[in-house]
C-alpha atoms as a PDB file:
ATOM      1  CA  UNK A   1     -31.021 -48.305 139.575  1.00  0.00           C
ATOM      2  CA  UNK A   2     -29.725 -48.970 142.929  1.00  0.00           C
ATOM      3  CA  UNK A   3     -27.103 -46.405 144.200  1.00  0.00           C
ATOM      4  CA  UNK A   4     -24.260 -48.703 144.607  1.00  0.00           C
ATOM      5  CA  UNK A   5     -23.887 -49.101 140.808  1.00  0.00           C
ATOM      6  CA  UNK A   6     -20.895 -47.859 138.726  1.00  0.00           C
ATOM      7  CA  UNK A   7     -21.234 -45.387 136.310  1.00  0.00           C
ATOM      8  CA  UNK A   8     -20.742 -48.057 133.568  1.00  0.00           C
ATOM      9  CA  UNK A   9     -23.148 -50.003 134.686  1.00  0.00           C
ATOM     10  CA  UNK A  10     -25.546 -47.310 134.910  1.00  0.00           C
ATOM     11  CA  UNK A  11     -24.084 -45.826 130.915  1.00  0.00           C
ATOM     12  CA  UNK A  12     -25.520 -50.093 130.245  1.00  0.00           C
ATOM     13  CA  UNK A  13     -28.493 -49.049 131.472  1.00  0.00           C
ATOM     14  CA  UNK A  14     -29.097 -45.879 130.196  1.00  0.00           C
ATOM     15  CA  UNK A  15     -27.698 -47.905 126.462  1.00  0.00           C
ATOM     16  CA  UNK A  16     -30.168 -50.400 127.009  1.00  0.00           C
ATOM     17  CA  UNK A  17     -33.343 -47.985 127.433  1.00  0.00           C
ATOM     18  CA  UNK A  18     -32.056 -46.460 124.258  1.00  0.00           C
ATOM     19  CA  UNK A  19     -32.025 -49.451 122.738  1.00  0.00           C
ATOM     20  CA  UNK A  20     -35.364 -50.806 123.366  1.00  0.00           C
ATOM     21  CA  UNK A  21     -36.612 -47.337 122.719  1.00  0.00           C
ATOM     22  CA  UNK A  22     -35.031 -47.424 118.907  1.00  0.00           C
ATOM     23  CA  UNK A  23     -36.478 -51.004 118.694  1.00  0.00           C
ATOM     24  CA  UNK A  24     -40.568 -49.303 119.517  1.00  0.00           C
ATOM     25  CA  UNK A  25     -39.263 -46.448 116.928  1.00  0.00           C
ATOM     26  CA  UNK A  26     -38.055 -48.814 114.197  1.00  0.00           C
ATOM     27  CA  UNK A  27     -41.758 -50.829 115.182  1.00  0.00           C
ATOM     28  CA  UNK A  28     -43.685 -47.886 114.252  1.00  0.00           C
ATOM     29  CA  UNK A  29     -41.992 -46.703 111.414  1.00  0.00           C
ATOM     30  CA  UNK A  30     -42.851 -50.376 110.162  1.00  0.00           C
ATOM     31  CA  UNK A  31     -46.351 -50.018 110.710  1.00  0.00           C
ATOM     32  CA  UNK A  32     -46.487 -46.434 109.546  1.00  0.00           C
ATOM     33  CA  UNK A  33     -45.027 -47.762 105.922  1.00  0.00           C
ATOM     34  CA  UNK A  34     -47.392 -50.325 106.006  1.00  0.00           C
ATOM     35  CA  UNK A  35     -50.128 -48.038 106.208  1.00  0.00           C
ATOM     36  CA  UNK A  36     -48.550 -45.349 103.631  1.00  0.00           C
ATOM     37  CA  UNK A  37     -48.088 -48.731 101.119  1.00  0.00           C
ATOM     38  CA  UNK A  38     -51.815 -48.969 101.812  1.00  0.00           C
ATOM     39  CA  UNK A  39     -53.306 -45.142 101.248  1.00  0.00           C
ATOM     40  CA  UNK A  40     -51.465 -45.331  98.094  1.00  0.00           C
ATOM     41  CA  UNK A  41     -53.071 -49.273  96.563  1.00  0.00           C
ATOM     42  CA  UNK A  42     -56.115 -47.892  97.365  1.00  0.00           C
ATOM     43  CA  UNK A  43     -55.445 -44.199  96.103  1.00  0.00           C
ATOM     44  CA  UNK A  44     -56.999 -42.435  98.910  1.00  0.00           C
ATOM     45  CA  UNK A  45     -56.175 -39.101  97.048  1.00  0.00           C
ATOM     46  CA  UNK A  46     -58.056 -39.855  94.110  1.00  0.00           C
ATOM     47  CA  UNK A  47     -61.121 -40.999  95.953  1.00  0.00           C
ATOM     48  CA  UNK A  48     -61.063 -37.832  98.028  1.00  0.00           C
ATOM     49  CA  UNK A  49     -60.730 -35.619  94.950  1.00  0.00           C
ATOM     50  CA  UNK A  50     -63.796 -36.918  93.436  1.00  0.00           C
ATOM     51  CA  UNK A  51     -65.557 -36.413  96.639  1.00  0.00           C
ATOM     52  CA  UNK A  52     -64.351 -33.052  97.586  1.00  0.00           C
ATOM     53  CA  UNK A  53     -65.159 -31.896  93.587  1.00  0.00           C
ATOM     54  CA  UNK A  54     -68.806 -32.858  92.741  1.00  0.00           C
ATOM     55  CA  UNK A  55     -67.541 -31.278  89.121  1.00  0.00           C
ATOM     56  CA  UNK A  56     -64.894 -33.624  88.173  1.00  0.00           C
ATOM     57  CA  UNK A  57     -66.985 -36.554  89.961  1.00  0.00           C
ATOM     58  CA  UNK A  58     -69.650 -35.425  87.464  1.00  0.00           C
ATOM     59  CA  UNK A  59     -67.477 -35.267  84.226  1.00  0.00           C
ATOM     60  CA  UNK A  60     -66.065 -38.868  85.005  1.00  0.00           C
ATOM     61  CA  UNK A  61     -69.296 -40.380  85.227  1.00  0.00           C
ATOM     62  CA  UNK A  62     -70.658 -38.198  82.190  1.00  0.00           C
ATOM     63  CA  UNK A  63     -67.429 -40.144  80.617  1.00  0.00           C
ATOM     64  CA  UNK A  64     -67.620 -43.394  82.045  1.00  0.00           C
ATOM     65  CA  UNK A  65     -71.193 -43.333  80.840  1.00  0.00           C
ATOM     66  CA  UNK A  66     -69.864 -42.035  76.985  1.00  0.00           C
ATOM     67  CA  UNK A  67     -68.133 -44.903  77.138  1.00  0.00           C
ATOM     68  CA  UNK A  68     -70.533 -47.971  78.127  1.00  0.00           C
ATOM     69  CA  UNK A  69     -73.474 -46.098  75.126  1.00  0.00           C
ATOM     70  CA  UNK A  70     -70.462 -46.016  72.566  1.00  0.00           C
ATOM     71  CA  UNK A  71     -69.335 -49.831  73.554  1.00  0.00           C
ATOM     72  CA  UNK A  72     -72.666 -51.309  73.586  1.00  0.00           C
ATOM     73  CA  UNK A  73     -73.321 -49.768  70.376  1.00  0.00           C
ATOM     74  CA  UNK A  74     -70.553 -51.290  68.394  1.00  0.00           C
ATOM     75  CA  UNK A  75     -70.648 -54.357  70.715  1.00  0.00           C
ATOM     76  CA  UNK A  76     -74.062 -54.474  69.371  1.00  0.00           C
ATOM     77  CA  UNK A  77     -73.346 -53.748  65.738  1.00  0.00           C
ATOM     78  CA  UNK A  78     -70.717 -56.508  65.247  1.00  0.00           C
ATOM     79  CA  UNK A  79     -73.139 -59.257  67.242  1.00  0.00           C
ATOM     80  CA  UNK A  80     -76.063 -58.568  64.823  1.00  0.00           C
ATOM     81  CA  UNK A  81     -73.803 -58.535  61.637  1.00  0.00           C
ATOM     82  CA  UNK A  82     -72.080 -61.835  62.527  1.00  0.00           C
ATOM     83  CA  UNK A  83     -75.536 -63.160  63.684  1.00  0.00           C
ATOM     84  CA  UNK A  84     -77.175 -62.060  60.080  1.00  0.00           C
ATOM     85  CA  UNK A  85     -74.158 -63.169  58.302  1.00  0.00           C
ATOM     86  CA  UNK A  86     -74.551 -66.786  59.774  1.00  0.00           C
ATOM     87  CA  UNK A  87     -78.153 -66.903  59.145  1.00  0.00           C
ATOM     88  CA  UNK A  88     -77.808 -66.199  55.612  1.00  0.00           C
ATOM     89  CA  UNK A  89     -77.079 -69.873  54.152  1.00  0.00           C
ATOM     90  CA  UNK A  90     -80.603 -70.569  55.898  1.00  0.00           C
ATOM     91  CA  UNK A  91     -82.510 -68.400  53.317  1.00  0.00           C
ATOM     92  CA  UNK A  92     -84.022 -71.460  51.437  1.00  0.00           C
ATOM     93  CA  UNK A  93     -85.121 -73.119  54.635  1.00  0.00           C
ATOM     94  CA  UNK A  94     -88.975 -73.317  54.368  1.00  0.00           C
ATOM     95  CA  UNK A  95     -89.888 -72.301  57.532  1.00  0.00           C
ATOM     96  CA  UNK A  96     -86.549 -70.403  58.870  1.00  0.00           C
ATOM     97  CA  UNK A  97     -85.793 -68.696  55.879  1.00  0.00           C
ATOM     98  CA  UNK A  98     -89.029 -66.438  55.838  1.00  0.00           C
ATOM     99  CA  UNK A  99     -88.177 -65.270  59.603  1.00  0.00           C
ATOM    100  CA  UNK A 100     -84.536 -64.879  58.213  1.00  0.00           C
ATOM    101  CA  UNK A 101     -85.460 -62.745  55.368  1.00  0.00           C
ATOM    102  CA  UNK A 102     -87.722 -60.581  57.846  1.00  0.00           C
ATOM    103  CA  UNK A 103     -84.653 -59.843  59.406  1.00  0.00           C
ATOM    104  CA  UNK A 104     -82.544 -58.790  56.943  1.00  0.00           C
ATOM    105  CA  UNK A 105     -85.280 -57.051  55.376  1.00  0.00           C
ATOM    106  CA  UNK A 106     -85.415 -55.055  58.878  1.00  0.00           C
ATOM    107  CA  UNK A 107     -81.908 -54.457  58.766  1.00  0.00           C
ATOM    108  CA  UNK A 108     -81.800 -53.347  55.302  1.00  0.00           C
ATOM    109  CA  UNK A 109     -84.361 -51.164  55.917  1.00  0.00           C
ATOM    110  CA  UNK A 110     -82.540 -49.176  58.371  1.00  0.00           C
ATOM    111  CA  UNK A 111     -79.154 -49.139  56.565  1.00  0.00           C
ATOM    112  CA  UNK A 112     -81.047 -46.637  54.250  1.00  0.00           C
END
């Protein structure tokens, strides 16, 4: 500022720092939501938890784990009986049927 300017001019001045100042402000608060939107998609709280507590990161596995025996279990179960029931009709194949009644003499075998 040059001394020869008014005191208005200089209050136009001293408005237009302010305003370019807000506009960095308003900038950063942009960019800081941004990156709270982000710590919370990728649930930075959770992932540190499991971290920070080898316990609970232990129980959730044991669980997760629970889980995949006890699915591939039933997954298993309902494959093989849908498998045996459609291989049923080929009992009196020559060949086929003797492998097929292996089978379902293997399976009956364990259902007792």
């Amino acid at each position: 500022m040059s001394r020869s300017s008014t005191p208005t001019e200089e209050l136009i001045d001293k408005v237009d720092q302010l305003l370019k100042h807000l506009e960095e402000v308003r900038g950063l608060n942009k960019r800081l939501d941004k990156i709270a939107i982000f710590l919370q998609e990728i649930q930075l709280v959770d992932v540190l938890q499991n971290y920070t507590t080898p316990r609970r990161l232990l129980f959730t596995n044991f669980l997760a784990g629970l889980a995949r025996g006890l699915g591939l279990t039933i997954g298993t179960a309902i494959i093989l009986g849908v498998f045996g029931w459609f291989l049923k009709p080929f009992l009196s194949v020559p060949i086929i049927g003797e492998y097929v009644r292996q089978l379902i003499d293997y399976v009956n075998a364990y259902r007792q």
